[in-house]
PDB file of N, CA and C in Angstrom:
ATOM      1  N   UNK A   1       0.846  -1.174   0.000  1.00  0.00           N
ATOM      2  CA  UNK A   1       0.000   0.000   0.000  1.00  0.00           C
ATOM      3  C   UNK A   1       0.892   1.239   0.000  1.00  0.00           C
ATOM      4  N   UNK A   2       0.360   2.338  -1.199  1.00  0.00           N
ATOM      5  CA  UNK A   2       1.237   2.851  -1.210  1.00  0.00           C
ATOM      6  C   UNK A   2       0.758   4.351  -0.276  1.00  0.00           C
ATOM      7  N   UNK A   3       1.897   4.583   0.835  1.00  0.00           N
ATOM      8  CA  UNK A   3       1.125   5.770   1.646  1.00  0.00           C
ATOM      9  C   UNK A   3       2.250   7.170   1.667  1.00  0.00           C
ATOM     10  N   UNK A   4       1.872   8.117   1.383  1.00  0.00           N
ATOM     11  CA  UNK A   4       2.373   9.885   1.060  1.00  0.00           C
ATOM     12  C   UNK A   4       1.772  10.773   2.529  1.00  0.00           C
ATOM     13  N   UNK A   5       2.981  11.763   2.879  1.00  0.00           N
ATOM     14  CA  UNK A   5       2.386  12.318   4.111  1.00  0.00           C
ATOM     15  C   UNK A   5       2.156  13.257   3.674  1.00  0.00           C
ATOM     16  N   UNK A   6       1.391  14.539   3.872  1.00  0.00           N
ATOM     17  CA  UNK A   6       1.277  15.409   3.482  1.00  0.00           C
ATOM     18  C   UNK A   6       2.748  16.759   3.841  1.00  0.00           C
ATOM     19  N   UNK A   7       2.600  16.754   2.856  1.00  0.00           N
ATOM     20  CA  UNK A   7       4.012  17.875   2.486  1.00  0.00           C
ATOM     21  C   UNK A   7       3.782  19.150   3.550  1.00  0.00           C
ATOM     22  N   UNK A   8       2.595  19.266   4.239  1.00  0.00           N
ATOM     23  CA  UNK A   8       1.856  20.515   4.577  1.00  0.00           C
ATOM     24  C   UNK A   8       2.347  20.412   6.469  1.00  0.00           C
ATOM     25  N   UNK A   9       3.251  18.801   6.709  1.00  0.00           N
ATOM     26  CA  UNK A   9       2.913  18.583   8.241  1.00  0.00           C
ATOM     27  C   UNK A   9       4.966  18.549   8.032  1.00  0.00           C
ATOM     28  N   UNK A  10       5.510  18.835   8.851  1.00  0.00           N
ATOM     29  CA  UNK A  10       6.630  18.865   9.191  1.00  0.00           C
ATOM     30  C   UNK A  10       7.198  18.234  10.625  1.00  0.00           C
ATOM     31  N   UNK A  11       8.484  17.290  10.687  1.00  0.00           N
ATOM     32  CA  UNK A  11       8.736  16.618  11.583  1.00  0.00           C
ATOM     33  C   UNK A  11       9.916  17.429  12.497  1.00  0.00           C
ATOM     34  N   UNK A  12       9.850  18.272  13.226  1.00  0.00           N
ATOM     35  CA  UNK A  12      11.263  19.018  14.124  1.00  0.00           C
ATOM     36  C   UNK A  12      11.211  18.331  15.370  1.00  0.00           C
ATOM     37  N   UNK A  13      12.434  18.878  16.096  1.00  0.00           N
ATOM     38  CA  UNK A  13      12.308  18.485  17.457  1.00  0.00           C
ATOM     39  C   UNK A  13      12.635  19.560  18.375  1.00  0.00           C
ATOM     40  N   UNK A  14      11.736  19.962  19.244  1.00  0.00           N
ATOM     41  CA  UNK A  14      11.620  21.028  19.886  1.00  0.00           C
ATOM     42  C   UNK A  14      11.860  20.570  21.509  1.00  0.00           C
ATOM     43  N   UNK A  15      12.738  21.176  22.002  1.00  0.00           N
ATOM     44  CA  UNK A  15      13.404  20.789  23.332  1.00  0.00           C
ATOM     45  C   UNK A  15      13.588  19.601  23.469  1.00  0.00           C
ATOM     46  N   UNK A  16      14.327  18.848  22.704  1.00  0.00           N
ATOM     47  CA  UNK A  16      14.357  17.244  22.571  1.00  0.00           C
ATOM     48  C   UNK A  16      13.196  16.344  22.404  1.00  0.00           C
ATOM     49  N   UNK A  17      12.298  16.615  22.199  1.00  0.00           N
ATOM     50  CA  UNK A  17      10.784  16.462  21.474  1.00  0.00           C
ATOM     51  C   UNK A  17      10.811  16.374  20.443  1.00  0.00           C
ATOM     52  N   UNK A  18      10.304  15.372  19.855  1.00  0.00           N
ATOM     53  CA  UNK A  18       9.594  15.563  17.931  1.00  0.00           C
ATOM     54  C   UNK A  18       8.094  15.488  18.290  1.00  0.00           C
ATOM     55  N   UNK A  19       8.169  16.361  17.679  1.00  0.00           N
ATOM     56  CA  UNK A  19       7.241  17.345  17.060  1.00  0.00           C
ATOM     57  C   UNK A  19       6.910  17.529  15.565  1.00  0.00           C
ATOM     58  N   UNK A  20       5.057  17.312  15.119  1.00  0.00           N
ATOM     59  CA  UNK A  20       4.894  17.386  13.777  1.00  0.00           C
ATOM     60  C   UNK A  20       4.217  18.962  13.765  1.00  0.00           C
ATOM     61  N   UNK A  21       4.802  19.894  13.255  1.00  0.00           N
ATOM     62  CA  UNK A  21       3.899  21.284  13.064  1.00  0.00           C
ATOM     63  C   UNK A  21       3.415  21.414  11.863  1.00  0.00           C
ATOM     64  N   UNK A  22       2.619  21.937  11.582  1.00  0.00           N
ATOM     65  CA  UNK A  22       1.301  22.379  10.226  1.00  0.00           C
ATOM     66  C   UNK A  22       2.189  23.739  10.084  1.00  0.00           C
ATOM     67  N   UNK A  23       2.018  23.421   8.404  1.00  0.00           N
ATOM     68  CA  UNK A  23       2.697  24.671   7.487  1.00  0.00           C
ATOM     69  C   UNK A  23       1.855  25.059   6.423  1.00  0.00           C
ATOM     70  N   UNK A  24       1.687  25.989   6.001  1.00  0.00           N
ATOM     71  CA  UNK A  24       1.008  26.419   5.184  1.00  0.00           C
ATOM     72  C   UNK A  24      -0.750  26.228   5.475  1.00  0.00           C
ATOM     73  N   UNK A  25      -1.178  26.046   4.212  1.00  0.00           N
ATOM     74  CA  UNK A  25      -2.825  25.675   4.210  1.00  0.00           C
ATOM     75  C   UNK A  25      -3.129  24.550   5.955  1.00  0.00           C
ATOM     76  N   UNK A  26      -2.020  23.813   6.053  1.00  0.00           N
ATOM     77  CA  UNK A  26      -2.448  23.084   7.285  1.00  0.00           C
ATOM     78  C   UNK A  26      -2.836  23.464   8.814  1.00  0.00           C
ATOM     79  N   UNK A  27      -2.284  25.053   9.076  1.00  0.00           N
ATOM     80  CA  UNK A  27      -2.534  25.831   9.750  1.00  0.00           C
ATOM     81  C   UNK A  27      -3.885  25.537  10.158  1.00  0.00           C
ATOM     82  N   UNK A  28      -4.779  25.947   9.315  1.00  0.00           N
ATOM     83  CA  UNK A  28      -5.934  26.289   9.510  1.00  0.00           C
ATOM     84  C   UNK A  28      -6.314  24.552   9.838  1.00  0.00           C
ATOM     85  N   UNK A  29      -5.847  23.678   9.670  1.00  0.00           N
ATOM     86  CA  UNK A  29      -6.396  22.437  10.484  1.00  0.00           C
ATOM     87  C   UNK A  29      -6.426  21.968  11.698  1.00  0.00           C
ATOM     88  N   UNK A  30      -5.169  22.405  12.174  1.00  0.00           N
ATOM     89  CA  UNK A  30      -4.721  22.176  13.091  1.00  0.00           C
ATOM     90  C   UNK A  30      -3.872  23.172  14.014  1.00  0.00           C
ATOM     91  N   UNK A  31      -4.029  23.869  15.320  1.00  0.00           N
ATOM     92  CA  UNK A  31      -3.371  24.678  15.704  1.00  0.00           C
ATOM     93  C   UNK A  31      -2.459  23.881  16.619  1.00  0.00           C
ATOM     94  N   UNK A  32      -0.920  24.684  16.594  1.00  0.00           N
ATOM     95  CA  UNK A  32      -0.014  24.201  17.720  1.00  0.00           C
ATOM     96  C   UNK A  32       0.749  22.505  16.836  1.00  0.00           C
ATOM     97  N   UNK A  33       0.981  22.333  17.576  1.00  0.00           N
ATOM     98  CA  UNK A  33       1.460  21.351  17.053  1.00  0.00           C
ATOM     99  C   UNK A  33       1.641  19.591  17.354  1.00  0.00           C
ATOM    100  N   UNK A  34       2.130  18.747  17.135  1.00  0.00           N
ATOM    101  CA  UNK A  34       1.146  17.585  17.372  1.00  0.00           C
ATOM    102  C   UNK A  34       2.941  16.720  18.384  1.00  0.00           C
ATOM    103  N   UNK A  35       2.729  16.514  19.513  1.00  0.00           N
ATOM    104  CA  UNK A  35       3.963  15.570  19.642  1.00  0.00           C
ATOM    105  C   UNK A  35       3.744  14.176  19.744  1.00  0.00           C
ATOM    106  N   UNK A  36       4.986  13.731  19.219  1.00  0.00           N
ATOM    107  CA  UNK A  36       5.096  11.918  18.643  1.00  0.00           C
ATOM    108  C   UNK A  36       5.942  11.330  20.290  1.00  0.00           C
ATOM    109  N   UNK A  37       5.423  10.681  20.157  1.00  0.00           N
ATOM    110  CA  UNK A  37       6.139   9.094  21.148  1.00  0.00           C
ATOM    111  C   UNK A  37       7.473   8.764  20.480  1.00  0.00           C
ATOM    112  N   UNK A  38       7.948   7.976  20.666  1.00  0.00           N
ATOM    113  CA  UNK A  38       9.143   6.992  20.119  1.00  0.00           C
ATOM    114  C   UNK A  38       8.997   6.488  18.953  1.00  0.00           C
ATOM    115  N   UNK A  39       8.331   5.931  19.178  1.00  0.00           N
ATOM    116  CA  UNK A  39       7.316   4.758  17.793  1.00  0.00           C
ATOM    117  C   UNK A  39       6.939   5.685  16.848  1.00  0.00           C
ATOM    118  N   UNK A  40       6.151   6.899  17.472  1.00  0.00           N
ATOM    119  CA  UNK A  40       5.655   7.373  16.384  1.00  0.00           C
ATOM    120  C   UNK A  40       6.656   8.379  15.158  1.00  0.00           C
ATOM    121  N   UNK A  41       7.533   8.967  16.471  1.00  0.00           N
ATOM    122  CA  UNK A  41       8.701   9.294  15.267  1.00  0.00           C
ATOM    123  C   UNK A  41       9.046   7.970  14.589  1.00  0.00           C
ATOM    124  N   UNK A  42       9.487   7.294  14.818  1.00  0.00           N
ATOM    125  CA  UNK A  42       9.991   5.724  14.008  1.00  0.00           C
ATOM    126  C   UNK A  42       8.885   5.853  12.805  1.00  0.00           C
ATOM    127  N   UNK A  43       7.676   5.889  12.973  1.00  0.00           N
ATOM    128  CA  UNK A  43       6.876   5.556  11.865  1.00  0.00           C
ATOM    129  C   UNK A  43       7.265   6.557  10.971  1.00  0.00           C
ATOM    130  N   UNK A  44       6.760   7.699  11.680  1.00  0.00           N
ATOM    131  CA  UNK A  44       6.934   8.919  10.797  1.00  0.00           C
ATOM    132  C   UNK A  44       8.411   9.116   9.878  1.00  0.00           C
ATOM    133  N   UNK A  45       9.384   8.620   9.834  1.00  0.00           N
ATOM    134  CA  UNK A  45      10.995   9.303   9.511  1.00  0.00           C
ATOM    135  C   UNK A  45      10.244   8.030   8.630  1.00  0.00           C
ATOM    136  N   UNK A  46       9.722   6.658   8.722  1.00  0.00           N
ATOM    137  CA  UNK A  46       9.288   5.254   7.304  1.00  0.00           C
ATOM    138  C   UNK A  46       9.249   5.592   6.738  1.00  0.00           C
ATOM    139  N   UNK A  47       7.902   6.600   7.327  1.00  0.00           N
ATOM    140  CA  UNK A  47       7.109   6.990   5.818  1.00  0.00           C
ATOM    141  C   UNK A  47       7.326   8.155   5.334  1.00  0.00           C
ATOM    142  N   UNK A  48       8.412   9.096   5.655  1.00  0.00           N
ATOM    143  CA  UNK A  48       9.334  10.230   4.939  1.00  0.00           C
ATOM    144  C   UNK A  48      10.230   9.709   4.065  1.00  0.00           C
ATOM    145  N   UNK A  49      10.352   8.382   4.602  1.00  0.00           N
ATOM    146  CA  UNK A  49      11.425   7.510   3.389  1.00  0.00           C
ATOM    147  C   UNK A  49      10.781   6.989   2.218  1.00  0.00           C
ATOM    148  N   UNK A  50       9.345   6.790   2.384  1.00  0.00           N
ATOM    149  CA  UNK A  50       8.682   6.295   1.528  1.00  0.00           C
ATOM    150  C   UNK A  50       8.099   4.564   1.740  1.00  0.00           C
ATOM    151  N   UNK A  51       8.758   4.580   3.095  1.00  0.00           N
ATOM    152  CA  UNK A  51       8.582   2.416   3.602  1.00  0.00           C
ATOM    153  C   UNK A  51       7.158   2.635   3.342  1.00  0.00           C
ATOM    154  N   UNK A  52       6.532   1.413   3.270  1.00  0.00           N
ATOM    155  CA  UNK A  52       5.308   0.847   3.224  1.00  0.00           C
ATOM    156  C   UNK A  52       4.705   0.104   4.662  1.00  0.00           C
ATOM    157  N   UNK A  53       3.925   0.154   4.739  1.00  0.00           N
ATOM    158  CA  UNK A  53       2.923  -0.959   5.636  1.00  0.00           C
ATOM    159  C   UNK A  53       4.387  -1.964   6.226  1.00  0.00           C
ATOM    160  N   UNK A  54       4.747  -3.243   5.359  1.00  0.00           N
ATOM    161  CA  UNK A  54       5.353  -4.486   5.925  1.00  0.00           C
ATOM    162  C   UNK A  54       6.519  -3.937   6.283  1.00  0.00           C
ATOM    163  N   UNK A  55       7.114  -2.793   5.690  1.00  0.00           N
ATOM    164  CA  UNK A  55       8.507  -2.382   5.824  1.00  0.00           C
ATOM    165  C   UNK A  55       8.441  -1.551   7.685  1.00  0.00           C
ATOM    166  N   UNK A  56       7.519  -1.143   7.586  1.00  0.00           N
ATOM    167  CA  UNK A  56       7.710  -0.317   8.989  1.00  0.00           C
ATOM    168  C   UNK A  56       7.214  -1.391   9.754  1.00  0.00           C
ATOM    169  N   UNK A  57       6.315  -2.327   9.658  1.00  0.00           N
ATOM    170  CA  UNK A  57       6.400  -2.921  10.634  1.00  0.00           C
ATOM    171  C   UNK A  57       7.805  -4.130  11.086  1.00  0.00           C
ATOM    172  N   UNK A  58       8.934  -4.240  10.081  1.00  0.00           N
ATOM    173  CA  UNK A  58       9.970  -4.844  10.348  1.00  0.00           C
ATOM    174  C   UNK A  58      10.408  -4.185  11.033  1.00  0.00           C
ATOM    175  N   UNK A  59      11.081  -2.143  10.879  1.00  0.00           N
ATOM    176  CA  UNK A  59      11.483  -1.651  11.205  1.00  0.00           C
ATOM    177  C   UNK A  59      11.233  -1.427  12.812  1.00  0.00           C
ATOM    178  N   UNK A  60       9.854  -1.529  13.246  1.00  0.00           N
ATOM    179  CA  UNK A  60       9.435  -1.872  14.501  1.00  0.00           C
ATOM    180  C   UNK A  60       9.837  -2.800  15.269  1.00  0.00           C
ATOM    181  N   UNK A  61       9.469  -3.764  14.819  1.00  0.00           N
ATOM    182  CA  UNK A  61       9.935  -5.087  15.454  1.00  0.00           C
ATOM    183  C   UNK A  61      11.746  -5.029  15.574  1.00  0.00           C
ATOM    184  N   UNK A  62      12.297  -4.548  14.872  1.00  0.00           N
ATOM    185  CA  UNK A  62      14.030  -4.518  15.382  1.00  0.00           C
ATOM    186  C   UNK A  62      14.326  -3.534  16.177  1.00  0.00           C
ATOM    187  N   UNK A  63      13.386  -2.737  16.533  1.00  0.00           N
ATOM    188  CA  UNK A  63      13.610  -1.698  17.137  1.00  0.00           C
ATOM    189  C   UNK A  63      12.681  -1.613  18.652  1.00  0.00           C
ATOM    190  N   UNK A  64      11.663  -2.338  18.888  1.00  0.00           N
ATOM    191  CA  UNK A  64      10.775  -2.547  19.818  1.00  0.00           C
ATOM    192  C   UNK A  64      10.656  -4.207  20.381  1.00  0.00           C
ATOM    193  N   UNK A  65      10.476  -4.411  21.682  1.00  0.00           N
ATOM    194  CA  UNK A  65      10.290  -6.314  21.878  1.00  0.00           C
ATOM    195  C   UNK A  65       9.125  -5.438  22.278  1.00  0.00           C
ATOM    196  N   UNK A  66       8.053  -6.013  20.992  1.00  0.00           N
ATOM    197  CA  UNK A  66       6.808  -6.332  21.185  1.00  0.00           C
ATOM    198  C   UNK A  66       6.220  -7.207  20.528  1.00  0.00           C
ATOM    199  N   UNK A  67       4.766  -8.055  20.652  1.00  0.00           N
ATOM    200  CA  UNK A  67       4.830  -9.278  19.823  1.00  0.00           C
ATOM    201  C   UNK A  67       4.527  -8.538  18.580  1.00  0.00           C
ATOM    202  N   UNK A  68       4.604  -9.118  17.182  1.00  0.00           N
ATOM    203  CA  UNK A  68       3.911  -9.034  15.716  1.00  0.00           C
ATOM    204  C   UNK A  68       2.692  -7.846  16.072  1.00  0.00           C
ATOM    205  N   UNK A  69       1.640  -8.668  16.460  1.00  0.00           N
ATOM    206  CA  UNK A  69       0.343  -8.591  15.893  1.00  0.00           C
ATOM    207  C   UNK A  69       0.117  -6.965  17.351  1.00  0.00           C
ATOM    208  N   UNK A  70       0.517  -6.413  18.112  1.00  0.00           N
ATOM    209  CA  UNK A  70       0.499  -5.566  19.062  1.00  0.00           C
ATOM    210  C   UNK A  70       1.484  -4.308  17.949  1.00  0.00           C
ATOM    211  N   UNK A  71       2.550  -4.611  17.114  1.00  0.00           N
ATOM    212  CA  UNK A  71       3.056  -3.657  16.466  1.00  0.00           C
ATOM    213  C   UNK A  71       1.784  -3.129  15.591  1.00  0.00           C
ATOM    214  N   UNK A  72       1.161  -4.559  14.720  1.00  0.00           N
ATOM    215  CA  UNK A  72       0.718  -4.540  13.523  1.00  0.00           C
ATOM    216  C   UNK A  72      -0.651  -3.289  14.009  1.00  0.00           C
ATOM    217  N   UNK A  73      -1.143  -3.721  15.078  1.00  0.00           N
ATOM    218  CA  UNK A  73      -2.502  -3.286  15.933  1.00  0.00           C
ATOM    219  C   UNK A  73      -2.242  -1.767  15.740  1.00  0.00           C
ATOM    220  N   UNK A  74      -1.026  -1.194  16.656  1.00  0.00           N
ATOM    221  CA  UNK A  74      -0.931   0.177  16.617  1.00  0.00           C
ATOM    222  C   UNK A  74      -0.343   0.438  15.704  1.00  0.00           C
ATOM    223  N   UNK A  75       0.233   0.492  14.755  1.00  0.00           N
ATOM    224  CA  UNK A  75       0.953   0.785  13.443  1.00  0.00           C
ATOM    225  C   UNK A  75      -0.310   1.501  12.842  1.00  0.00           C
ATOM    226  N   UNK A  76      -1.888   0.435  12.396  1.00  0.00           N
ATOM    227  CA  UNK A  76      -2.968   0.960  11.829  1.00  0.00           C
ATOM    228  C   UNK A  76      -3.269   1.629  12.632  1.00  0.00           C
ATOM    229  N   UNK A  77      -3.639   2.030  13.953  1.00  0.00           N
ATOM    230  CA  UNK A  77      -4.461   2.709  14.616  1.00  0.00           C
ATOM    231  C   UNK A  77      -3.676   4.116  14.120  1.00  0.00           C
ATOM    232  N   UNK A  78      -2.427   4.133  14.442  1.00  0.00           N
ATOM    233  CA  UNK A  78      -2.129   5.290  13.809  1.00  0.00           C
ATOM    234  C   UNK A  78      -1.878   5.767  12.635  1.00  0.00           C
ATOM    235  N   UNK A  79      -1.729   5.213  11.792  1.00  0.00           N
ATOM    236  CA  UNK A  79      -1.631   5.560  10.331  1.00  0.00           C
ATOM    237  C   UNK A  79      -3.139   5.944   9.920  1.00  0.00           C
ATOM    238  N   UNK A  80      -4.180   5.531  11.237  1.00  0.00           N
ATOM    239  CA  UNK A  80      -5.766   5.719  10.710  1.00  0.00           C
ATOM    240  C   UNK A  80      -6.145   6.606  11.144  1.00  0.00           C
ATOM    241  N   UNK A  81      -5.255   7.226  12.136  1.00  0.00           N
ATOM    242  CA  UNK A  81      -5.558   8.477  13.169  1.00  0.00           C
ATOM    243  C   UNK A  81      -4.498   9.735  11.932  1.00  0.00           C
ATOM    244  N   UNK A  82      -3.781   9.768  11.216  1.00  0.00           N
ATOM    245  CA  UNK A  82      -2.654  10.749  10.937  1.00  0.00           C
ATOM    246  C   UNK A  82      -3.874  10.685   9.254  1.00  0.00           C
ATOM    247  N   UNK A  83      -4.617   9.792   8.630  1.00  0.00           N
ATOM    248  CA  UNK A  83      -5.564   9.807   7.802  1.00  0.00           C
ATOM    249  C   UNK A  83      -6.645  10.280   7.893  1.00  0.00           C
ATOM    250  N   UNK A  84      -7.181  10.256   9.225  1.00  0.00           N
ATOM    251  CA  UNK A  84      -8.336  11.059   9.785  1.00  0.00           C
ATOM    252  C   UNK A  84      -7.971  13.083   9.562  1.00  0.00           C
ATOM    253  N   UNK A  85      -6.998  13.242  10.156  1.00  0.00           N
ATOM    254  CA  UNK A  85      -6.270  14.435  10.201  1.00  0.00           C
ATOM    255  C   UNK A  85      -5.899  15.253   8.760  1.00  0.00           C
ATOM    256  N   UNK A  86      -6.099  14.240   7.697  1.00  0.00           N
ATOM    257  CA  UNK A  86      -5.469  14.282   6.556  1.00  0.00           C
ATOM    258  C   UNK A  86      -4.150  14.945   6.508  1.00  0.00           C
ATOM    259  N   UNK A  87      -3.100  14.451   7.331  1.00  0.00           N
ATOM    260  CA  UNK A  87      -1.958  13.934   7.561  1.00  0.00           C
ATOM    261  C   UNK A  87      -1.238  12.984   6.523  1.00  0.00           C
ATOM    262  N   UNK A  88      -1.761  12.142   6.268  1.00  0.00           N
ATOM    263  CA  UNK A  88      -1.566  10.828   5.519  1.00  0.00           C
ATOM    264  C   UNK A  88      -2.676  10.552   4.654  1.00  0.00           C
ATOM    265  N   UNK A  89      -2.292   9.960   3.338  1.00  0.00           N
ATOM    266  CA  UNK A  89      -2.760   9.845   1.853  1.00  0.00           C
ATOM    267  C   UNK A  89      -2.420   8.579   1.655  1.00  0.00           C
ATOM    268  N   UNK A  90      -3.507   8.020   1.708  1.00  0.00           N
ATOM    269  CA  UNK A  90      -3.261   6.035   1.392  1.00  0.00           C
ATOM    270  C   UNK A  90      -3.943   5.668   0.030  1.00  0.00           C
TER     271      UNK A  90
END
């Protein structure tokens, strides 16, 4: 599946924080800015690379001891939450 983030959300890190802030037109979606967990930067830098679905969830699993199907679980929840936001383009 092929998934695109929107060009409009930007990944910094603010006082040792990552942090996604809204640029441009995204402003008006969202005020302030959104902070990521661990994982969720991990996802986020995937899918700036362009990884897919199976690829980030490898990248998880070498990087997290959690079982498969608990990566696989939150991987969608959030890729369904950053789609809701129109964040993410699947």
């Amino acid at each position: 599946m092929k998934m695109k983030l929107n060009e409009n959300y930007v990944l910094k890190t603010v006082a040792g924080t990552p942090v996604v802030v809204p640029v441009g037109e995204a402003v008006k979606n969202i005020k302030g800015m959104i902070t990521l967990n661990g994982p969720a930067e991990v996802i986020w830098k995937a899918l700036e690379q362009g990884e897919d679905f199976e690829e980030i969830v490898a990248r998880l699993k070498s990087e997290y001891d959690a079982p498969e199907d608990v990566l696989r679980n939150d991987l969608t929840a959030f890729l369904d939450k950053l789609e809701s936001y129109k964040i993410l383009e699947k």
